[in-house]
PDB file of N, CA and C in Angstrom:
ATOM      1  N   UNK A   1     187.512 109.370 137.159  1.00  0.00           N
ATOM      2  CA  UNK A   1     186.111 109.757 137.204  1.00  0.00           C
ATOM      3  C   UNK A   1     185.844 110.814 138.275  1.00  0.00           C
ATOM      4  N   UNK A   2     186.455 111.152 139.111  1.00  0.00           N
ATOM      5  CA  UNK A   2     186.759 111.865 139.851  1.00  0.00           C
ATOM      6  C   UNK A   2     186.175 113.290 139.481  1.00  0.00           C
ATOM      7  N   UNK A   3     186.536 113.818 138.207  1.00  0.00           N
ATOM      8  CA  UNK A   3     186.857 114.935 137.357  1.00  0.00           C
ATOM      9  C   UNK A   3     185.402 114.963 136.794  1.00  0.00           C
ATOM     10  N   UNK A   4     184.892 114.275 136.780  1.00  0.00           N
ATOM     11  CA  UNK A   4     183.252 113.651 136.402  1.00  0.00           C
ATOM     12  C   UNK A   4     182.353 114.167 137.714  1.00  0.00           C
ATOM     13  N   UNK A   5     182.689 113.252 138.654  1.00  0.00           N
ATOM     14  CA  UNK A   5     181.724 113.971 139.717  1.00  0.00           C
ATOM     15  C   UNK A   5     182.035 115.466 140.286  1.00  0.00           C
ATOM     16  N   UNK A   6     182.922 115.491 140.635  1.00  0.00           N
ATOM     17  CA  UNK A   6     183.384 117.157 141.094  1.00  0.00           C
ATOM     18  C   UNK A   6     182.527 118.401 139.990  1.00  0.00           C
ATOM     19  N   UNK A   7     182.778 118.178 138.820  1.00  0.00           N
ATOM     20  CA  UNK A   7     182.303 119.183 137.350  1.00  0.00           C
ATOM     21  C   UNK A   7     181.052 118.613 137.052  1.00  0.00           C
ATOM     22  N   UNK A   8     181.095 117.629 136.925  1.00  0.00           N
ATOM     23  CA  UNK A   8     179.737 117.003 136.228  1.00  0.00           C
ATOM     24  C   UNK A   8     180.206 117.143 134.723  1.00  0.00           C
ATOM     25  N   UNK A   9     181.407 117.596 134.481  1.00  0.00           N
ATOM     26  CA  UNK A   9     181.880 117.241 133.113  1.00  0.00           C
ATOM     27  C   UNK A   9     182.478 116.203 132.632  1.00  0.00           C
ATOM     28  N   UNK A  10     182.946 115.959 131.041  1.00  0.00           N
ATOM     29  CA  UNK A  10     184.003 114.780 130.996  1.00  0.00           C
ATOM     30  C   UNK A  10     184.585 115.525 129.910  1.00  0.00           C
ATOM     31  N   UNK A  11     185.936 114.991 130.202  1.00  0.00           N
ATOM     32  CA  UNK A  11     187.305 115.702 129.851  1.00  0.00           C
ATOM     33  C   UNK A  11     187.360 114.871 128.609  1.00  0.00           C
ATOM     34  N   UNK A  12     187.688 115.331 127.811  1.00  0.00           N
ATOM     35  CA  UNK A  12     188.039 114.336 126.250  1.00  0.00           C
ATOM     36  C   UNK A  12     188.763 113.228 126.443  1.00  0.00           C
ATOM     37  N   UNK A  13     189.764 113.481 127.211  1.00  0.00           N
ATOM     38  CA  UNK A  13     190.441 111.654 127.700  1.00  0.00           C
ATOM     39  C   UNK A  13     189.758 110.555 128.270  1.00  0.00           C
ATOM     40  N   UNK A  14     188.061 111.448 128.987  1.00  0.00           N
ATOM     41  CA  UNK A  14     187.367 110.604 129.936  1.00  0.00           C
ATOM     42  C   UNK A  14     186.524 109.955 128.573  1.00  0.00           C
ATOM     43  N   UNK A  15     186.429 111.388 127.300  1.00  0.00           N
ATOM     44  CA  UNK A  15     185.415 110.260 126.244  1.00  0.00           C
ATOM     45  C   UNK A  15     185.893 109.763 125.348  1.00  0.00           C
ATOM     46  N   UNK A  16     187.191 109.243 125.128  1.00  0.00           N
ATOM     47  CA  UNK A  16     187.823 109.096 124.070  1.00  0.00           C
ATOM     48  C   UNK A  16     187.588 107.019 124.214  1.00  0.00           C
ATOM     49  N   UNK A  17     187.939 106.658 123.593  1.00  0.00           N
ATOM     50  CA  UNK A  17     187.525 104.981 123.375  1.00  0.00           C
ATOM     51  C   UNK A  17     188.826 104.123 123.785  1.00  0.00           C
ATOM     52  N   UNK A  18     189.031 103.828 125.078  1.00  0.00           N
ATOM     53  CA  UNK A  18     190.463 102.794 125.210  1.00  0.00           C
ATOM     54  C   UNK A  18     190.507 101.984 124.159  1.00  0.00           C
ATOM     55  N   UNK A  19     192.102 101.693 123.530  1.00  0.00           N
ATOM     56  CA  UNK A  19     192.349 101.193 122.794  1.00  0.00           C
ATOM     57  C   UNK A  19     193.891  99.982 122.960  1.00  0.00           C
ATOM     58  N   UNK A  20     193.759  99.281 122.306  1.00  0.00           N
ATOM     59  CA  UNK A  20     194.952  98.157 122.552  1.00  0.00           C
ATOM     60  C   UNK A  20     195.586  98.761 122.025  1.00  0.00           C
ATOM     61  N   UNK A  21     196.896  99.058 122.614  1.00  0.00           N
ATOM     62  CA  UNK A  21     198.489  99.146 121.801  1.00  0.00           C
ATOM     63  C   UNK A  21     198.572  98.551 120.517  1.00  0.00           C
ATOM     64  N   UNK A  22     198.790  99.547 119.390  1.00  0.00           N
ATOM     65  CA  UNK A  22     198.689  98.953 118.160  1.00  0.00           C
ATOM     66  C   UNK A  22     197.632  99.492 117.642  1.00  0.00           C
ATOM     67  N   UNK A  23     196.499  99.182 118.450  1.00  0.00           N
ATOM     68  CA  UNK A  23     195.200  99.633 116.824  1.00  0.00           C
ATOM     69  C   UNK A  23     195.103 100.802 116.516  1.00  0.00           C
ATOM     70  N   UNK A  24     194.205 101.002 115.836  1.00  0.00           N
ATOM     71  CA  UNK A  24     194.287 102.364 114.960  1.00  0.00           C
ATOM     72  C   UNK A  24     193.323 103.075 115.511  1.00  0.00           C
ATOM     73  N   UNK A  25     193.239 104.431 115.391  1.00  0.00           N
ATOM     74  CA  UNK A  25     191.846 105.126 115.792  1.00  0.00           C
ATOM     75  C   UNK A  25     191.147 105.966 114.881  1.00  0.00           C
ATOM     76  N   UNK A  26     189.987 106.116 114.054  1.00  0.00           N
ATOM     77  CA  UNK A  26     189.566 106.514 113.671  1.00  0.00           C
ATOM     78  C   UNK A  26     189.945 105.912 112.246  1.00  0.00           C
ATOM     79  N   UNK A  27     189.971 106.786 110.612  1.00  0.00           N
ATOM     80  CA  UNK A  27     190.000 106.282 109.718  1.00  0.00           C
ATOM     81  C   UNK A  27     190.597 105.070 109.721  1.00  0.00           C
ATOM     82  N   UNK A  28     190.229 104.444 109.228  1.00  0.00           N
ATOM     83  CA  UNK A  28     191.330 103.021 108.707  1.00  0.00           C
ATOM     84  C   UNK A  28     190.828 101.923 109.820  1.00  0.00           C
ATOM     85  N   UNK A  29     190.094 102.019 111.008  1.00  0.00           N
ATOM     86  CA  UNK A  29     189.738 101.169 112.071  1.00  0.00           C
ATOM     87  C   UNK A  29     189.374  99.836 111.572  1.00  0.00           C
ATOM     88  N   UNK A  30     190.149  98.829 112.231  1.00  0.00           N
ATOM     89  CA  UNK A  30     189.587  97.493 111.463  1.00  0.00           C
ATOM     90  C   UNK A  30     188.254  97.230 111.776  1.00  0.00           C
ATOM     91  N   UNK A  31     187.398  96.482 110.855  1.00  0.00           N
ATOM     92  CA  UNK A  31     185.962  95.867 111.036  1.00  0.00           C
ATOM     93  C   UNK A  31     185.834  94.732 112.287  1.00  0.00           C
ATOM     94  N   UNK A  32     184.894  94.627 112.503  1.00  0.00           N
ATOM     95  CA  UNK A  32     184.466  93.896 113.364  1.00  0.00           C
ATOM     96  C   UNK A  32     185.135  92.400 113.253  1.00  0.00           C
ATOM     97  N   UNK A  33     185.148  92.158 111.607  1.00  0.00           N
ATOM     98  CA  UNK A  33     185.476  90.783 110.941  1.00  0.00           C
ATOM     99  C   UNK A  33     186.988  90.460 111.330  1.00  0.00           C
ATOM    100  N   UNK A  34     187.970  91.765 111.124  1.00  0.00           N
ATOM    101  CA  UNK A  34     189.345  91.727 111.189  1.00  0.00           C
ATOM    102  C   UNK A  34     189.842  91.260 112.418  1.00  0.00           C
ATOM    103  N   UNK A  35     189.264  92.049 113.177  1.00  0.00           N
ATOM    104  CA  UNK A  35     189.663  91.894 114.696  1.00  0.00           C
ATOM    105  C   UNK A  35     189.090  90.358 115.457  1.00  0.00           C
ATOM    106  N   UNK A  36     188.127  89.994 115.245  1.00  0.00           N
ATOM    107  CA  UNK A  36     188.106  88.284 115.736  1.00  0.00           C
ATOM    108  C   UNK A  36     188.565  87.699 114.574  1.00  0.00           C
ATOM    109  N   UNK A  37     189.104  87.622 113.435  1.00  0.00           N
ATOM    110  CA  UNK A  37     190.050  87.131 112.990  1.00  0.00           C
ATOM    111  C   UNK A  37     191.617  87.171 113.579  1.00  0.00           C
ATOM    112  N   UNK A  38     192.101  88.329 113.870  1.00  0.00           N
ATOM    113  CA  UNK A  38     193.018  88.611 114.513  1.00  0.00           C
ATOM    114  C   UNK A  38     193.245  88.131 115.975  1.00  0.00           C
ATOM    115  N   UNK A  39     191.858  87.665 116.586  1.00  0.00           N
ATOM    116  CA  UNK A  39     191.878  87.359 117.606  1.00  0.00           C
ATOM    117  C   UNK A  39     192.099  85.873 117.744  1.00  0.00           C
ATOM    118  N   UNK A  40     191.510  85.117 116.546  1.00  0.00           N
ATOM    119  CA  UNK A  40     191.448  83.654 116.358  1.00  0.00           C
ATOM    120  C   UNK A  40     193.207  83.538 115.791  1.00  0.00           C
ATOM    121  N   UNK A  41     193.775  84.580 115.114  1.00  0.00           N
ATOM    122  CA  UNK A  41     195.233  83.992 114.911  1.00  0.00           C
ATOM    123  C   UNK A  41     195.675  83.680 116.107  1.00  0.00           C
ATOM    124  N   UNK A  42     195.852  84.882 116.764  1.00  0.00           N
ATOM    125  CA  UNK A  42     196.619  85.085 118.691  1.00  0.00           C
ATOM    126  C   UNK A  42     195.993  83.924 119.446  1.00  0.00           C
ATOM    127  N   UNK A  43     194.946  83.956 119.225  1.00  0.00           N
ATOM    128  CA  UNK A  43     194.433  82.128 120.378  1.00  0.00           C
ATOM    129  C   UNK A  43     195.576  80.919 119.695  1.00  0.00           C
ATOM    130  N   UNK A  44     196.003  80.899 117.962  1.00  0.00           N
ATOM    131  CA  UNK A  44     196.405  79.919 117.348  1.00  0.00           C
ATOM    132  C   UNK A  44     195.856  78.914 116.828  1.00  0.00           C
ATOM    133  N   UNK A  45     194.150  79.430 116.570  1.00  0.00           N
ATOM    134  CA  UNK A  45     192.884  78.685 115.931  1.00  0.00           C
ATOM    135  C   UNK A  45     193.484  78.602 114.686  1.00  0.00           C
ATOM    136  N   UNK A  46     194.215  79.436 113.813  1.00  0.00           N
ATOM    137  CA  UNK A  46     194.486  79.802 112.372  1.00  0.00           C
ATOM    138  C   UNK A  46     195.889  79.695 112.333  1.00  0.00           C
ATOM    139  N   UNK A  47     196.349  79.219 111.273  1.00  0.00           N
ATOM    140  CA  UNK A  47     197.940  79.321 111.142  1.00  0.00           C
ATOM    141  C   UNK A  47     198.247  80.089 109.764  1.00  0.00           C
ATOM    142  N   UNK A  48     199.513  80.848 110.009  1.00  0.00           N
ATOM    143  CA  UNK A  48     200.198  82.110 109.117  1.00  0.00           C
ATOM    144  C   UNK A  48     198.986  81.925 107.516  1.00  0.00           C
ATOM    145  N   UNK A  49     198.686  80.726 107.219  1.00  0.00           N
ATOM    146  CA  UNK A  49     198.501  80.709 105.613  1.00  0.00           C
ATOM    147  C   UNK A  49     197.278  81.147 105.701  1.00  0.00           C
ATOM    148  N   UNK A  50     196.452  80.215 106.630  1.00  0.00           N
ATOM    149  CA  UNK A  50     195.104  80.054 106.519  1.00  0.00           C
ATOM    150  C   UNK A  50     194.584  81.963 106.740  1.00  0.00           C
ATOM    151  N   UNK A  51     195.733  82.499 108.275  1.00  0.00           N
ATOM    152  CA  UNK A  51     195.361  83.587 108.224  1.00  0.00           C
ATOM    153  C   UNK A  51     195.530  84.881 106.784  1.00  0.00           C
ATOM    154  N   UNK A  52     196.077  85.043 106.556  1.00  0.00           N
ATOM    155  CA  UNK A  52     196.425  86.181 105.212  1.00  0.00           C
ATOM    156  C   UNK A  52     195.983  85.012 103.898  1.00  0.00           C
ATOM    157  N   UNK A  53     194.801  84.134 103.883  1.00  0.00           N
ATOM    158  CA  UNK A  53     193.964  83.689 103.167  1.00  0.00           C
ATOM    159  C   UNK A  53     192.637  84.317 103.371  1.00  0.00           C
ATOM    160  N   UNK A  54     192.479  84.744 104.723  1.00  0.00           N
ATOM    161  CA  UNK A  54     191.035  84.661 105.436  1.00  0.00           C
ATOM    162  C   UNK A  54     191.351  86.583 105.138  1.00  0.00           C
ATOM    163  N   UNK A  55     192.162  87.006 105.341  1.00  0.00           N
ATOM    164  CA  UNK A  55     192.643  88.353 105.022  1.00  0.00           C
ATOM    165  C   UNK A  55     192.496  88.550 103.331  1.00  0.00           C
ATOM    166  N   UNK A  56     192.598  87.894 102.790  1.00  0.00           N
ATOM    167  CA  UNK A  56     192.461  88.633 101.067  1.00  0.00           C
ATOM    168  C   UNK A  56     191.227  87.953 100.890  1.00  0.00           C
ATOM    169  N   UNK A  57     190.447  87.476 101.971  1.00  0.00           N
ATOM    170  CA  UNK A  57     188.773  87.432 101.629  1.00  0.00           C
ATOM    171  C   UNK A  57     188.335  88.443 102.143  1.00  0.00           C
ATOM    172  N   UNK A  58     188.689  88.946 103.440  1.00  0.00           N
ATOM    173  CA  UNK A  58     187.831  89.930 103.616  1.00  0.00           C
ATOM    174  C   UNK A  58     188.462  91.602 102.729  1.00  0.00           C
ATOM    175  N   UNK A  59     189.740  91.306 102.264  1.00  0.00           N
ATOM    176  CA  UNK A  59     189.872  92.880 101.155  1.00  0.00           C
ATOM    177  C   UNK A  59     190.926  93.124 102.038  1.00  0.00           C
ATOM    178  N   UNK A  60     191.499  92.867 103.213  1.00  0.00           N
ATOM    179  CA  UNK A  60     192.166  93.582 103.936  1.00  0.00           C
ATOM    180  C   UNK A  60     193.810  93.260 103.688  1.00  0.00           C
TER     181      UNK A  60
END
């Protein structure tokens, strides 16, 4: 941020959207639905079936 106060600008890296290793950016971005699904597998709320059940409900 540094680069922010000095310019009073922001550099495209300063506006670009942090992202987790892995996801996608732009076209193809999972929905809101995918990702706390994805999040409830990784906790281990959902197991392998239930998940890619809950996945060909939402189309994905």
């Amino acid at each position: 941020m540094a680069i922010l106060a000095i310019t009073g600008r922001m550099t495209p890296q300063m506006a670009s959207t942090p992202r987790l290793p892995g996801e996608q950016s732009g076209v193809g971005e999972r929905s809101p639905a995918r990702r706390i699904l994805d999040e409830r597998f990784a906790r281990g709320e959902l197991d392998a079936d239930q998940y890619r059940e809950h996945l060909r409900v939402l189309g994905e």
